[in-house]
N, C-alpha and C. Protein backbone atom coordinates (compact mmCIF):
# COMPACT_ATOMS: atom_id res chain seq x y z
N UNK A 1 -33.33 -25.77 6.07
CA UNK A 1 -34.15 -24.57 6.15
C UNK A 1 -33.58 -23.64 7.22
N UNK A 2 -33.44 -22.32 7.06
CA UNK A 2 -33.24 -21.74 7.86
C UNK A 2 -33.48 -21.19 9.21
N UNK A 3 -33.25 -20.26 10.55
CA UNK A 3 -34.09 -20.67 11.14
C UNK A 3 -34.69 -19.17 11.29
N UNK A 4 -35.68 -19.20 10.95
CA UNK A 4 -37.02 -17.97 10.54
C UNK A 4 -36.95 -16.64 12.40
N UNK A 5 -36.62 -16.89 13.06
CA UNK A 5 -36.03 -15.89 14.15
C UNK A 5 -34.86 -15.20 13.68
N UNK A 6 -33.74 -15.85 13.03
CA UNK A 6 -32.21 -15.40 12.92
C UNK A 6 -32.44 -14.79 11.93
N UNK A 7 -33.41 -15.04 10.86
CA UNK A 7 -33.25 -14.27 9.70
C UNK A 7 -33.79 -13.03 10.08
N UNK A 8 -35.00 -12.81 10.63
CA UNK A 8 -36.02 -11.74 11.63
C UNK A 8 -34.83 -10.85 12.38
N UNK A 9 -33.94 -11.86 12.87
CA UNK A 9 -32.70 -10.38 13.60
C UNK A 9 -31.92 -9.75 12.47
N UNK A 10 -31.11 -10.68 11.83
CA UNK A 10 -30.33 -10.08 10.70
C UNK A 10 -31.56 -9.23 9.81
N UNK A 11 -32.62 -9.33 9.73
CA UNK A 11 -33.63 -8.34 8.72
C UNK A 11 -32.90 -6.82 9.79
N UNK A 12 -33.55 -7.05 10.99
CA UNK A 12 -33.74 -6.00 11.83
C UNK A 12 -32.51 -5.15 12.09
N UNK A 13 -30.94 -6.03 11.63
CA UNK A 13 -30.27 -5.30 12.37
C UNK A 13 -29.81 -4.53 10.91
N UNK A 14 -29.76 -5.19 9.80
CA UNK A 14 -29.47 -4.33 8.85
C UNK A 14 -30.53 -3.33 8.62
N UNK A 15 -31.78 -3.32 8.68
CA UNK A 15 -32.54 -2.17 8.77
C UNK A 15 -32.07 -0.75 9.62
N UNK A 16 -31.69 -1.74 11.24
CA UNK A 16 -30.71 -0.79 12.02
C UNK A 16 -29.51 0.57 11.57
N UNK A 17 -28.93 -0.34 10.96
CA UNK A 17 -27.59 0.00 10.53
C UNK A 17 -27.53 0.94 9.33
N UNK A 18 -28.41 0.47 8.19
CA UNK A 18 -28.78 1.00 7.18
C UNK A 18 -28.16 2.68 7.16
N UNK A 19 -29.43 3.43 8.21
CA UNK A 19 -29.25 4.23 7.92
C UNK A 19 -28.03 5.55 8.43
N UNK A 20 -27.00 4.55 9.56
CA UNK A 20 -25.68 4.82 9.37
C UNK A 20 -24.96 4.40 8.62
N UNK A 21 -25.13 3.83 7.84
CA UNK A 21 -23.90 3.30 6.72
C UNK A 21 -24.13 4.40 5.85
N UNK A 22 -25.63 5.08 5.05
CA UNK A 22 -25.73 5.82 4.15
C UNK A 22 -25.13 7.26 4.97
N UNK A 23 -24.54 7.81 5.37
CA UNK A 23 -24.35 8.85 6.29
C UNK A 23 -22.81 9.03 6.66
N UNK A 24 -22.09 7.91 5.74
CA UNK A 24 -20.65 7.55 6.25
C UNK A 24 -20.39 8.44 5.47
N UNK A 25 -19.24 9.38 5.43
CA UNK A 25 -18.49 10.57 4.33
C UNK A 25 -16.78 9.45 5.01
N UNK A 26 -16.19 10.21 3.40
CA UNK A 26 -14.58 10.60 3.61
C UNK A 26 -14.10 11.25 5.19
N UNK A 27 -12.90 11.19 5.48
CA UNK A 27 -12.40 11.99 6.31
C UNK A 27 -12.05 13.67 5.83
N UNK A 28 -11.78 13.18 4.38
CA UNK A 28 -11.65 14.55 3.57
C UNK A 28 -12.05 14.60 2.63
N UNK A 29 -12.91 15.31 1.91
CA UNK A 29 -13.11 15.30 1.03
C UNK A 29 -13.16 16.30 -0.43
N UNK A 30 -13.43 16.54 -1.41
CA UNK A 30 -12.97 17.55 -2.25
C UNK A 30 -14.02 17.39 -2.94
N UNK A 31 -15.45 17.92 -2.47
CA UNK A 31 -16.13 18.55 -3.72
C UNK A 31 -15.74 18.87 -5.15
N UNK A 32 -16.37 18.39 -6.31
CA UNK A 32 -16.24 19.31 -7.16
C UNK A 32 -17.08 20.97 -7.24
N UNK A 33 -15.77 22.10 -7.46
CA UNK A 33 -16.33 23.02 -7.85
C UNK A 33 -16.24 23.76 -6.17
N UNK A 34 -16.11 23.68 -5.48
CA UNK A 34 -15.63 23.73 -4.46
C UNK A 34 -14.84 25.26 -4.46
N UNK A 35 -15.53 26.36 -4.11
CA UNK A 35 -13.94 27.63 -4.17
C UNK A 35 -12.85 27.02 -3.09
N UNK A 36 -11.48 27.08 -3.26
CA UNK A 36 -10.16 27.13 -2.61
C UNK A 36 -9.94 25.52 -2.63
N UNK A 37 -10.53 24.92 -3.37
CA UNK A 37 -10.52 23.34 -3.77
C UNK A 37 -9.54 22.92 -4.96
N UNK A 38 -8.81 23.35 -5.01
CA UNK A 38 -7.98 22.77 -6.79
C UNK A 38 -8.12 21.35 -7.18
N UNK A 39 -8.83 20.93 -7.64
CA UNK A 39 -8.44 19.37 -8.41
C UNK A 39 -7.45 19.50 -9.38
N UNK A 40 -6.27 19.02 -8.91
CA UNK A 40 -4.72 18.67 -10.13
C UNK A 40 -4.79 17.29 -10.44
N UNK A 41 -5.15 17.12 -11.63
CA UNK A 41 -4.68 15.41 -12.00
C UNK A 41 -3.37 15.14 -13.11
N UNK A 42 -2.66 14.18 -12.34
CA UNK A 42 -1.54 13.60 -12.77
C UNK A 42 -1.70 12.17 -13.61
N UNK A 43 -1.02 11.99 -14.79
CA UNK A 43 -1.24 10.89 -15.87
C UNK A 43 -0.29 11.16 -16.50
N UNK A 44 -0.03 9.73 -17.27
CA UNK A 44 1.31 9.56 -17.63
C UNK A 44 1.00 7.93 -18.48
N UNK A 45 1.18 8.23 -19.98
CA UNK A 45 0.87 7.41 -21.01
C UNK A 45 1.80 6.01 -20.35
N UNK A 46 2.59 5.75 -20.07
CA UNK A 46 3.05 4.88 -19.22
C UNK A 46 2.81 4.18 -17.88
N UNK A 47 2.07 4.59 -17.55
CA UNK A 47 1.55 4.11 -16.10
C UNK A 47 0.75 4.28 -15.60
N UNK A 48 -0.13 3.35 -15.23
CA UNK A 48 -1.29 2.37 -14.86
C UNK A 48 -1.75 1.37 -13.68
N UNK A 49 -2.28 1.72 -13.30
CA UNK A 49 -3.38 0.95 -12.37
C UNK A 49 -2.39 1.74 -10.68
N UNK A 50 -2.69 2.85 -10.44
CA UNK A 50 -2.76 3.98 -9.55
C UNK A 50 -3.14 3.72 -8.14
N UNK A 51 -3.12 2.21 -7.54
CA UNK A 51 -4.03 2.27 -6.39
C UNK A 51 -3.30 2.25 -5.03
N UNK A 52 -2.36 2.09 -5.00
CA UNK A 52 -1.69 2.29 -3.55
C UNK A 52 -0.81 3.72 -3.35
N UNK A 53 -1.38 4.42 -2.18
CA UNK A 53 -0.56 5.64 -2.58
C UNK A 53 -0.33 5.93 -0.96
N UNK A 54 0.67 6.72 -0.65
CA UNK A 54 1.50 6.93 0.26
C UNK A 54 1.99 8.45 0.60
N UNK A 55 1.54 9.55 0.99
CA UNK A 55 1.98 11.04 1.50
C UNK A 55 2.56 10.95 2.34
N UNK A 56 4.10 11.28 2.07
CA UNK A 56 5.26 12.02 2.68
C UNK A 56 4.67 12.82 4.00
N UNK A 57 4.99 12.66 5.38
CA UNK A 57 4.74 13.30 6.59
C UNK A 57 4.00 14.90 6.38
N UNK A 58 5.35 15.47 5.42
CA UNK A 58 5.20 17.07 5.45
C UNK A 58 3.93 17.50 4.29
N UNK A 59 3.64 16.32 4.08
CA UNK A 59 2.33 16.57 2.85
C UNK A 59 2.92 16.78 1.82
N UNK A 60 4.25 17.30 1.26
CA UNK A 60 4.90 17.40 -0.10
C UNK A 60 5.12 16.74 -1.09
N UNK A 61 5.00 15.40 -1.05
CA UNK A 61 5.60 14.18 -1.81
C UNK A 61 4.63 12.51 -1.44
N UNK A 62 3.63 12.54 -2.94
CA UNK A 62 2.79 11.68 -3.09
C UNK A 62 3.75 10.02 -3.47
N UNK A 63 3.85 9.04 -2.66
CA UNK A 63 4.53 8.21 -3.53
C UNK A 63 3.46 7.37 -4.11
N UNK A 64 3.34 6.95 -5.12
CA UNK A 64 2.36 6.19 -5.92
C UNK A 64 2.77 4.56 -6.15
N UNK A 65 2.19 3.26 -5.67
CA UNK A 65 2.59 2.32 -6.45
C UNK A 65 1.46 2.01 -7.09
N UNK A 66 2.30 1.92 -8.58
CA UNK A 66 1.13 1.72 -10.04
C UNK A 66 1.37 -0.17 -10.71
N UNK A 67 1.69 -0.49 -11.79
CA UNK A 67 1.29 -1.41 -12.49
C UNK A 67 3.62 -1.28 -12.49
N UNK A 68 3.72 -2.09 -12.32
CA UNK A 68 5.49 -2.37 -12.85
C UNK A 68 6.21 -1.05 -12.65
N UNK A 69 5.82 -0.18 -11.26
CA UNK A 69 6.21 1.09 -10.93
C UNK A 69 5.93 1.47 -9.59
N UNK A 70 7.24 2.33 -9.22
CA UNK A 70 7.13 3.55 -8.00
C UNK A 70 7.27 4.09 -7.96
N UNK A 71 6.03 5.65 -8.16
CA UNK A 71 6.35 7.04 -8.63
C UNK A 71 6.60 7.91 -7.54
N UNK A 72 7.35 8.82 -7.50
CA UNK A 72 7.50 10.37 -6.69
C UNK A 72 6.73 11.29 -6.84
N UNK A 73 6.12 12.05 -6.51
CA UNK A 73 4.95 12.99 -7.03
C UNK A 73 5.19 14.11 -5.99
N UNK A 74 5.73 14.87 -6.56
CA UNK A 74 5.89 16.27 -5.76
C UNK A 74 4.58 17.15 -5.88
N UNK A 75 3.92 17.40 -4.90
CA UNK A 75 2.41 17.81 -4.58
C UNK A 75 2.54 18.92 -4.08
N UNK A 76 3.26 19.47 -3.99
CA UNK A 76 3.70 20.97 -2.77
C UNK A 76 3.18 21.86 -3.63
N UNK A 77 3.04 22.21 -4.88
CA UNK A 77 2.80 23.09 -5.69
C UNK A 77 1.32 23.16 -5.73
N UNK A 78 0.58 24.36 -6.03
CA UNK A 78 -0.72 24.31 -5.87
C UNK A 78 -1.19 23.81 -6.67
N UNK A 79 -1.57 24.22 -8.56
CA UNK A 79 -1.79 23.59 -9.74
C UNK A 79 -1.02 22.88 -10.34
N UNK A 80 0.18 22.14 -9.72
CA UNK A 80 0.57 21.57 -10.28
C UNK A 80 1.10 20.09 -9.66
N UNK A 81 0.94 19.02 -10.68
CA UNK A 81 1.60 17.67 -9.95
C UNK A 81 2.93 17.38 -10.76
N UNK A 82 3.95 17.49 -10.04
CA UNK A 82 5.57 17.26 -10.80
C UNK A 82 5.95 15.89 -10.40
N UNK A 83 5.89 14.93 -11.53
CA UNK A 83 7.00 13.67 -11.30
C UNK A 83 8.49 13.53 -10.94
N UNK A 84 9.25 14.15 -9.86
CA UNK A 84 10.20 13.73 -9.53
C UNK A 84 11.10 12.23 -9.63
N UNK A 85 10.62 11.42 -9.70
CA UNK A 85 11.37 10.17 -10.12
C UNK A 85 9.95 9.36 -10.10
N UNK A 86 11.14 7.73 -11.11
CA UNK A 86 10.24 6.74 -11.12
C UNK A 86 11.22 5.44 -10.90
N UNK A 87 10.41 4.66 -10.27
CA UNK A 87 11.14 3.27 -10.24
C UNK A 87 10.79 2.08 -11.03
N UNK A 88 11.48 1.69 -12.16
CA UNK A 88 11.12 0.87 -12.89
C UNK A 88 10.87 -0.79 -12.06
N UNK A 89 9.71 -1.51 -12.13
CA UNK A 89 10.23 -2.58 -11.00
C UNK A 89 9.02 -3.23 -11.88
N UNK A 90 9.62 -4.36 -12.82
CA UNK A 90 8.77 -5.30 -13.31
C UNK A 90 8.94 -6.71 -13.63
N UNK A 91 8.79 -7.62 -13.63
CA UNK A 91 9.01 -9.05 -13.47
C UNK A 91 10.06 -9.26 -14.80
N UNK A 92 11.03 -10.21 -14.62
CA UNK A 92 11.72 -10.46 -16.16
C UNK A 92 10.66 -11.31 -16.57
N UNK A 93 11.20 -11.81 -18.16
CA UNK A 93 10.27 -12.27 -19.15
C UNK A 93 9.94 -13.60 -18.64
N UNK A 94 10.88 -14.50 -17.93
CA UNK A 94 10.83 -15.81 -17.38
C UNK A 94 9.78 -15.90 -16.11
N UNK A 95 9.61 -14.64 -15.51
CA UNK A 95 8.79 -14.78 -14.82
C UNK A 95 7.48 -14.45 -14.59
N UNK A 96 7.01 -13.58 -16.38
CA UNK A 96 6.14 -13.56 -16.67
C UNK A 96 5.51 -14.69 -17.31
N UNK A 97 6.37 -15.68 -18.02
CA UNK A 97 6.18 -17.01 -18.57
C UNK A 97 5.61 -17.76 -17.44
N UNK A 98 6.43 -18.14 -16.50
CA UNK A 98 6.02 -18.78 -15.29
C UNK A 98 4.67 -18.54 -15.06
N UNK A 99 4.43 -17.02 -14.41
CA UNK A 99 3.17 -16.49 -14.62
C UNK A 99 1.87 -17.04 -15.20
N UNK A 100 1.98 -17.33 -16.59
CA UNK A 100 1.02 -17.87 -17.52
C UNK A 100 1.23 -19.15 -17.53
N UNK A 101 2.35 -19.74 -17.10
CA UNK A 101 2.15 -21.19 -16.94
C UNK A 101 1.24 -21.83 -15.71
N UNK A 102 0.91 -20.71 -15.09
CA UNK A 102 0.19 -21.17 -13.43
C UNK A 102 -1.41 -20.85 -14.24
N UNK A 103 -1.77 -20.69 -15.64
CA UNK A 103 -2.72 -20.43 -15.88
C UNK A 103 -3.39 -18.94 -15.21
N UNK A 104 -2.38 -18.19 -15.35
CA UNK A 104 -3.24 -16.66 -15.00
C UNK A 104 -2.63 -16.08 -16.26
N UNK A 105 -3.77 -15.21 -16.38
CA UNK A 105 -4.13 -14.48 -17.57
C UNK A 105 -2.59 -13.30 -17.85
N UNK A 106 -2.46 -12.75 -19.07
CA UNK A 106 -1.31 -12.17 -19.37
C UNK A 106 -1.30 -11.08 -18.78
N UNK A 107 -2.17 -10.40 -18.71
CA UNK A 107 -2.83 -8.63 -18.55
C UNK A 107 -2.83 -9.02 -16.59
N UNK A 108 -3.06 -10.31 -15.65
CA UNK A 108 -2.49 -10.03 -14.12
C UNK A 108 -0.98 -10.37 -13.87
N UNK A 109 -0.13 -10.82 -14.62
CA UNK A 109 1.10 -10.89 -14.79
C UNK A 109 2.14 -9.62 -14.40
N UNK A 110 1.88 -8.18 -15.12
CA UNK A 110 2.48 -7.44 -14.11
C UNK A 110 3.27 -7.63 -12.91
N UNK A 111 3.72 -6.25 -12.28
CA UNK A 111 4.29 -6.22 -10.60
C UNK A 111 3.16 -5.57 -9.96
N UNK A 112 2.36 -5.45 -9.71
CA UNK A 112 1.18 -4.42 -9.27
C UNK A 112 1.90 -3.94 -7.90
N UNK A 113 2.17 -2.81 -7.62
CA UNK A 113 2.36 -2.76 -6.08
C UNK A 113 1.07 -2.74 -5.14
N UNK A 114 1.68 -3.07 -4.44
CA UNK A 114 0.22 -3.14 -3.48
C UNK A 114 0.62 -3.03 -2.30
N UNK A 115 1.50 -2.46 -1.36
CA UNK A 115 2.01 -2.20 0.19
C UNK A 115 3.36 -1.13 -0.44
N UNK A 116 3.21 -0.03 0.11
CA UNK A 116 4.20 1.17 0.41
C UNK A 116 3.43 1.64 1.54
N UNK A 117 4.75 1.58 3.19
CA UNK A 117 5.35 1.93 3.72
C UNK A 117 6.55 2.89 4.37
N UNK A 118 6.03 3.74 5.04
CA UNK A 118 7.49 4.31 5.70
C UNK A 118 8.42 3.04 6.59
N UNK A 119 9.15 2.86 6.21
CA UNK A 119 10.30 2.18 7.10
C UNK A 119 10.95 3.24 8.41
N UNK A 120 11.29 4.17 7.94
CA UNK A 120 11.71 5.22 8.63
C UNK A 120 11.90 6.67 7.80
N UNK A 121 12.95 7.57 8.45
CA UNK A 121 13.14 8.52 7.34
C UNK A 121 13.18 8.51 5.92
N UNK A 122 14.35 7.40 5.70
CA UNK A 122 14.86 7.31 4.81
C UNK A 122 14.43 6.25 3.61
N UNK A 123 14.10 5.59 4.35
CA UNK A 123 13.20 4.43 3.26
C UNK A 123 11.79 4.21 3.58
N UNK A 124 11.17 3.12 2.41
CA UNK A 124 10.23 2.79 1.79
C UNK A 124 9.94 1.57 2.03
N UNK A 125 9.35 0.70 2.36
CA UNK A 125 9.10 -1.00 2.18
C UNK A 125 7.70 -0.91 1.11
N UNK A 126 8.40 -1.79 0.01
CA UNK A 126 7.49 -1.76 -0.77
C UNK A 126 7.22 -3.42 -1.23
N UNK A 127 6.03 -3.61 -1.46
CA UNK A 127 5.63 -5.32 -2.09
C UNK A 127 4.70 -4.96 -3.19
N UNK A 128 5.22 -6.05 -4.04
CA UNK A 128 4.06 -5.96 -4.94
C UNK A 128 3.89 -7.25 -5.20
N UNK A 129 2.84 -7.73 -6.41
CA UNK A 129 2.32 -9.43 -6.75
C UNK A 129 3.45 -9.74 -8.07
N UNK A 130 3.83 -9.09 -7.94
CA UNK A 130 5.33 -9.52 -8.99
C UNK A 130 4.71 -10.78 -9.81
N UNK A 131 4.32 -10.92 -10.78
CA UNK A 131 3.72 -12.20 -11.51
C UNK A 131 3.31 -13.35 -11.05
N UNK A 132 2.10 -12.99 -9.73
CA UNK A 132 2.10 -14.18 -8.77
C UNK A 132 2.96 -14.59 -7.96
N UNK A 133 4.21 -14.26 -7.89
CA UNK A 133 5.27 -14.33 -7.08
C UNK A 133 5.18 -13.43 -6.01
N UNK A 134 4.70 -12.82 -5.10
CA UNK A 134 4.72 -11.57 -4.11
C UNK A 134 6.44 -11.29 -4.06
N UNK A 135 7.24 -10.21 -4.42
CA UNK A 135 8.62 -9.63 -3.78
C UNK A 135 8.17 -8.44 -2.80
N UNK A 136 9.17 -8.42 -1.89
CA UNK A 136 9.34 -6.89 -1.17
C UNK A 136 10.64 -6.48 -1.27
N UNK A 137 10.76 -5.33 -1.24
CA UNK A 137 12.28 -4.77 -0.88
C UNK A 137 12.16 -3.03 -0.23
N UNK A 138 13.37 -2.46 -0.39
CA UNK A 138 13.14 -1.30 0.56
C UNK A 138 13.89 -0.02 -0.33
N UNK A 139 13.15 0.87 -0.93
CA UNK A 139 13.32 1.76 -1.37
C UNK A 139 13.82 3.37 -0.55
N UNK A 140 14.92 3.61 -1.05
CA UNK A 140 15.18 5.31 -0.63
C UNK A 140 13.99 6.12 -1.16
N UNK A 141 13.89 7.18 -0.56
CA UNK A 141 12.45 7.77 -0.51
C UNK A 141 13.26 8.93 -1.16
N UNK A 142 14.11 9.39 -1.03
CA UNK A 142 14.85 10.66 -1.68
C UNK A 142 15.11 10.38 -3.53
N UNK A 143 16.04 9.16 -3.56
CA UNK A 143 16.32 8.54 -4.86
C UNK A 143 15.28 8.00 -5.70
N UNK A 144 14.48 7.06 -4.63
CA UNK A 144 13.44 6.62 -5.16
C UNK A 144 14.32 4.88 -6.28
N UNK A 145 15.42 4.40 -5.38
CA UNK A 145 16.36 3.25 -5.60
C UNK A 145 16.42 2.24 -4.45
N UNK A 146 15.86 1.03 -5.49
CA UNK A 146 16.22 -0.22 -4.14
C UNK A 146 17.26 -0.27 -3.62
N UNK A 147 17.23 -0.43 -2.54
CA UNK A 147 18.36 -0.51 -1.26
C UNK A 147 19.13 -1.97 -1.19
N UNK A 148 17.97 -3.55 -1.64
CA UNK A 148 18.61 -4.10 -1.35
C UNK A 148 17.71 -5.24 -2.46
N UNK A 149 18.37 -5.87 -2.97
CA UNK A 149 17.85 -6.80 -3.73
C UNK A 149 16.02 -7.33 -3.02
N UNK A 150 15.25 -7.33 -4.17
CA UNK A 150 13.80 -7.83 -3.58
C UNK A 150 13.67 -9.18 -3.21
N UNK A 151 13.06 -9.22 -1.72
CA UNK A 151 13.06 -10.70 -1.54
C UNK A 151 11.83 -11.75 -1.51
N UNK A 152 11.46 -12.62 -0.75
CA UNK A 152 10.05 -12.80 -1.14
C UNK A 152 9.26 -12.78 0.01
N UNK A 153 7.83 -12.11 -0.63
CA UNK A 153 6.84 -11.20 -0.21
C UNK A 153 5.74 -12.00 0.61
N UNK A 154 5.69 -13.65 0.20
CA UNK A 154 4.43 -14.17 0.24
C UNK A 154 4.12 -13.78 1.69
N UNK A 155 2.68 -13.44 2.27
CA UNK A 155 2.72 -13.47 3.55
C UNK A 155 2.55 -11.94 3.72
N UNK A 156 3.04 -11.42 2.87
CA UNK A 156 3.25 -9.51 2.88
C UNK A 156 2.11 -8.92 2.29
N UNK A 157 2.47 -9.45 0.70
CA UNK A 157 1.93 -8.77 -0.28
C UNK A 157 0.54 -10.00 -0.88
N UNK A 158 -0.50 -9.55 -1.60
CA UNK A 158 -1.00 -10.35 -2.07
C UNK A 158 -0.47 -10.76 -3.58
N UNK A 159 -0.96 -12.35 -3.49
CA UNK A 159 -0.58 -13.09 -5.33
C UNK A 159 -1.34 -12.28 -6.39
N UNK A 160 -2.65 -12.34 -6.22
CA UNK A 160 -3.49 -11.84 -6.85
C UNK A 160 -3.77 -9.93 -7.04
N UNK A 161 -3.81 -9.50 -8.37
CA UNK A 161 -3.54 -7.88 -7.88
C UNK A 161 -5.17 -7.45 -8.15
N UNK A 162 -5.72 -8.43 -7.96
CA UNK A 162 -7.78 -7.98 -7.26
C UNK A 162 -7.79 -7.79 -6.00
N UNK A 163 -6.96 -8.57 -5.27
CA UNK A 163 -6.98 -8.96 -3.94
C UNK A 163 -6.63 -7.28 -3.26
N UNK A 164 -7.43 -7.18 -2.41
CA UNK A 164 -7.08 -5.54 -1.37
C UNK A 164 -6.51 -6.43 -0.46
N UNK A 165 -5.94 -5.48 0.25
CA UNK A 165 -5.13 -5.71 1.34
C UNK A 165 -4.86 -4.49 1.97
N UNK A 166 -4.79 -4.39 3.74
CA UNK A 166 -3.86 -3.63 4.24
C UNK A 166 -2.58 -3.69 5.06
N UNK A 167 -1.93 -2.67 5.64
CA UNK A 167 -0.56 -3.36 5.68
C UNK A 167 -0.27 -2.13 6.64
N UNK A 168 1.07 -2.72 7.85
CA UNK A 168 0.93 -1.77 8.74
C UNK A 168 2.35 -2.42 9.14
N UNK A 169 3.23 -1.26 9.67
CA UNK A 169 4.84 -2.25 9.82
C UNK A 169 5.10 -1.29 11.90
N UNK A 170 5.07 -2.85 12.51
CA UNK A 170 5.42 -2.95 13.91
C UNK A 170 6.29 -2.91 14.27
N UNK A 171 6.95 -1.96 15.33
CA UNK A 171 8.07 -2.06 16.13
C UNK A 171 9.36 -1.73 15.25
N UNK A 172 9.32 -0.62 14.34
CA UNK A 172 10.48 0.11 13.80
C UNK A 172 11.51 0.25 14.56
């Protein structure tokens, strides 16, 4: 049984809290409908699952990691979003097999990226769950081309592409 005081604090402190949590906003945010607000959306019958994304210092250049991809997204333009390059980066067939042999489903098999990084100017550190396998490697940010064969991630990146994660690179 529990003990009937502790539950009495935890009642009290989430009551506390409550009504700063409802009160939390974005740092930025974009109304719809908004005058001097443009909403531009970018899509692309090829590519999927959009969740790690990365802005270039000067604000010009969105890098996107999607589902077996690393997109360039030139953002500088007002109405418009231009795909400048893409990086094809998806597991071979053996290691999508593997994949389903660990008993995970076909559709989490993918590379999902899930960590893009500035390294420095010039590159990218990127990881993804590569078919349960976590890889990283280090992408040119100009080319948008691995630099160096992908190595392994575990420890970096998560297995699972449900799994959130954040990611932060020390002492450049």
């Amino acid at each position: 049984m529990e003990n009937p005081s502790l539950l009495s604090l935890t009642v009290a402190l989430l009551g506390f809290l409550s009504p700063c949590l409802t009160k939390l906003t974005p740092r930025v945010s974009f109304p719809m409908g908004m005058p001097g607000r443009h909403l531009t959306r970018f899509s692309s019958h090829d590519v999927g699952n959009t969740t790690t994304l990365l802005l270039s210092e000067d604000g010009d250049m969105l890098y996107v990691g999607a589902r077996d991809a690393v997109l360039a997204l030139d953002v500088s333009y007002k109405d418009a979003i231009i795909l400048r390059s893409k990086l094809d980066w998806s597991p071979s067939e053996k290691d999508i097999e593997q994949c389903s042999m660990k008993g995970k489903k076909m559709i989490d098999c993918p590379n999902f990226i899930r960590v893009l990084q500035f390294l420095n100017t010039t590159h990218i550190y990127a990881c993804g769950t590569f078919a349960f396998s976590p890889r990283c490697t280090y992408i040119n940010s100009e080319t948008l081309i691995m630099s160096l064969k992908a190595d392994e991630g575990r420890g970096r990146c998560p297995y699972d592409p449900y799994q959130r994660n954040t990611a932060i690179i020390v002492g450049r």
